[in-house]
Protein backbone atom coordinates (compact mmCIF):
# COMPACT_ATOMS: atom_id res chain seq x y z
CA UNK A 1 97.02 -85.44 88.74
CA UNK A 2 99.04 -84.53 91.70
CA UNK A 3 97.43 -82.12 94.44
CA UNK A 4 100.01 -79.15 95.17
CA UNK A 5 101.75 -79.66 98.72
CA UNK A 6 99.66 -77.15 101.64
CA UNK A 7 101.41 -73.82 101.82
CA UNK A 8 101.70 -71.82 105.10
CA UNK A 9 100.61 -68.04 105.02
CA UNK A 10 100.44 -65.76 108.57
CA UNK A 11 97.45 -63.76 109.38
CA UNK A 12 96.77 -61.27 112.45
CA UNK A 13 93.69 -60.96 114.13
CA UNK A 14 93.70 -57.52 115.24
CA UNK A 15 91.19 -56.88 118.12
CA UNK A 16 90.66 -53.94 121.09
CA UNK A 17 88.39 -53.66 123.79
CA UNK A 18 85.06 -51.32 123.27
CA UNK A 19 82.66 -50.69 125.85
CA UNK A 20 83.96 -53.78 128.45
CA UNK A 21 83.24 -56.18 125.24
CA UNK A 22 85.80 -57.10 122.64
CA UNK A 23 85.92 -55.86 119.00
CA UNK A 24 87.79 -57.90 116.14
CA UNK A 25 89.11 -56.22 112.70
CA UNK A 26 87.63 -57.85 109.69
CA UNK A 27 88.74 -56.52 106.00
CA UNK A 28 87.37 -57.23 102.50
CA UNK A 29 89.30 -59.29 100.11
CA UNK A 30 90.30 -57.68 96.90
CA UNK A 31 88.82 -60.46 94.72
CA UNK A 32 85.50 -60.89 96.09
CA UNK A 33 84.77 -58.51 98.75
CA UNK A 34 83.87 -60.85 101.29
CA UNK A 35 85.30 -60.50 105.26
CA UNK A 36 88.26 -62.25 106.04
CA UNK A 37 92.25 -61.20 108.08
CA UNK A 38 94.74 -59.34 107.51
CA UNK A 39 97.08 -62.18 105.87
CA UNK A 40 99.99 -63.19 103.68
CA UNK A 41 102.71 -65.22 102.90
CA UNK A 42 106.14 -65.37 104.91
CA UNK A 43 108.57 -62.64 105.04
CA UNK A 44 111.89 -63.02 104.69
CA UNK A 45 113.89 -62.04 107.67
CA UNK A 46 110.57 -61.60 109.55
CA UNK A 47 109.44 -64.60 112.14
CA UNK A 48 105.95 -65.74 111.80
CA UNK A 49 104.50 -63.15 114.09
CA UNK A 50 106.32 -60.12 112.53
CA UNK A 51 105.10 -61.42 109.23
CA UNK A 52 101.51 -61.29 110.56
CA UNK A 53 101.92 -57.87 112.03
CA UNK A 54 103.40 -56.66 108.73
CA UNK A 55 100.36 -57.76 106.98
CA UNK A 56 98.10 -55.97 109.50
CA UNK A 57 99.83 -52.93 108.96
CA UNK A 58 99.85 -52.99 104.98
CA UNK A 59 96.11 -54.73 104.33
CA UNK A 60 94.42 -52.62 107.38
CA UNK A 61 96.82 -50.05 108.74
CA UNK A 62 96.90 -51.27 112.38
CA UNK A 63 99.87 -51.90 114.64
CA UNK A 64 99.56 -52.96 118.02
CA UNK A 65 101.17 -55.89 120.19
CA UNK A 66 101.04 -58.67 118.28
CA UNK A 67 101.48 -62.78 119.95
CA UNK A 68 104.15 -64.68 119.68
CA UNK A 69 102.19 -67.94 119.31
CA UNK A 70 99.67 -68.39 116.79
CA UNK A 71 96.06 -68.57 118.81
CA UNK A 72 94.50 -71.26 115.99
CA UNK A 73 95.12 -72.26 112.27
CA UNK A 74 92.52 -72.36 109.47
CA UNK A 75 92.89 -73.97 105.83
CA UNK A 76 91.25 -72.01 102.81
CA UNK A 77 91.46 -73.00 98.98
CA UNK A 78 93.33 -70.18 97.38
CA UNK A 79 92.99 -69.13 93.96
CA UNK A 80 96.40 -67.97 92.13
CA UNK A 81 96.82 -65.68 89.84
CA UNK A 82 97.42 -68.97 87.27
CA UNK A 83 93.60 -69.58 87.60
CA UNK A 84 94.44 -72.93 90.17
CA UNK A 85 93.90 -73.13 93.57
CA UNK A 86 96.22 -73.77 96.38
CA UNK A 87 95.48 -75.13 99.42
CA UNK A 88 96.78 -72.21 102.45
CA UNK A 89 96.94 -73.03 106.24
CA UNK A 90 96.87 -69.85 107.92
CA UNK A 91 98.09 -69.79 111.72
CA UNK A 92 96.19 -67.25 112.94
CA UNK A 93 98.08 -64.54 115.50
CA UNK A 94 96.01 -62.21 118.23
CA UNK A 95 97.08 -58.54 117.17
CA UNK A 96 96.21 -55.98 120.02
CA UNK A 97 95.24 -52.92 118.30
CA UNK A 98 97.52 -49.92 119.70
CA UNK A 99 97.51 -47.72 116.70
CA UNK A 100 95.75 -47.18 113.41
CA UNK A 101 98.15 -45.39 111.01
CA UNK A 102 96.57 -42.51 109.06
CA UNK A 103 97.92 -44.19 106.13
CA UNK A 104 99.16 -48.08 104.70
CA UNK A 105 100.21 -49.40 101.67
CA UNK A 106 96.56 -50.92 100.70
CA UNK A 107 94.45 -48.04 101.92
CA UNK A 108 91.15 -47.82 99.69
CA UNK A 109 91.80 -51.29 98.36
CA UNK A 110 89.38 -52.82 100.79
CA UNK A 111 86.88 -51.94 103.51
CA UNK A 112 87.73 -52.14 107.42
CA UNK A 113 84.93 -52.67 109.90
CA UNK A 114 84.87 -53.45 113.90
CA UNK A 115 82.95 -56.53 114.64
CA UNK A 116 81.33 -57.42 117.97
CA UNK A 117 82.49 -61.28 118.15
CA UNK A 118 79.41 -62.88 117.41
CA UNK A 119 78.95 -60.25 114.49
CA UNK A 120 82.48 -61.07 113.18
CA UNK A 121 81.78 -65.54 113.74
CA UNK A 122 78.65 -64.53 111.53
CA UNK A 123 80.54 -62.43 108.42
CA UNK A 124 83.37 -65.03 108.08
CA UNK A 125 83.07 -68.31 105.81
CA UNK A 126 85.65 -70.29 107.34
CA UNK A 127 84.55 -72.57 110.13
CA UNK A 128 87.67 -72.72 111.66
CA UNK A 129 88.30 -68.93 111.91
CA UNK A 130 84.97 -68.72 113.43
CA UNK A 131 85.98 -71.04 115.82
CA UNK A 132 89.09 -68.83 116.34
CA UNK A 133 87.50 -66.09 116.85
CA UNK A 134 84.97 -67.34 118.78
CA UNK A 135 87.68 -68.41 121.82
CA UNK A 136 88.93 -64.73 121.27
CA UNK A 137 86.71 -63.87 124.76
């Protein structure tokens, strides 16, 4: 059987300074609660950064100044709605938090939290976002 080709998605990495130190955004996935970034697949008509900020705005409500290169990339098995799973490379964008909007299209679908960045390299499973993260400083 044939392994499906790698798709691309876009995530943001929102982040703000607190107290001199630096503070990353970290949301729950629907599915199974666990931490991960604001995320999705390309929009049309929106470059790979806009698409990232887009998704920080609908999955977490936060707009800010967003990069126009990604910072890193991580791969993740995805599971579709079809029951298989897809292989996703995320290229990960730093997202400035400026703003958080009082409300977003997924508000109450999933839980926000500010993470110090060791506490945010400890609540992600993906060794290569922790390794993103972890050059965040």
């Amino acid at each position: 059987m044939k392994k499906p080709a790698t798709k691309t998605q876009y995530a943001a990495l929102p982040w703000r300074h607190s107290g001199g130190a630096r503070e990353v955004l970290l949301i729950s996935s629907r599915d199974t609660g666990r931490w991960v970034i604001p995320k999705g697949w390309p929009i049309r008509g929106l470059s790979p950064a806009e698409s990232a900020a887009r998704e920080a705005y609908e999955e977490a409500g936060v707009g800010g100044q967003i990069g126009k290169r990604p910072i890193g990339a991580f791969e993740y098995p995805k599971k579709l709605d079809s029951g298989k799973t897809q292989t996703c490379k995320v290229e990960v964008f730093a997202l400035e938090q400026m703003i958080q909007h009082p409300t977003w299209p997924e508000q109450g679908q999933r839980k926000l939290q500010w993470f110090s960045l060791t506490e945010a390299v400890s609540a992600v499973q993906e060794p290569q976002l922790k390794d993103i993260i972890r050059k965040l400083k």
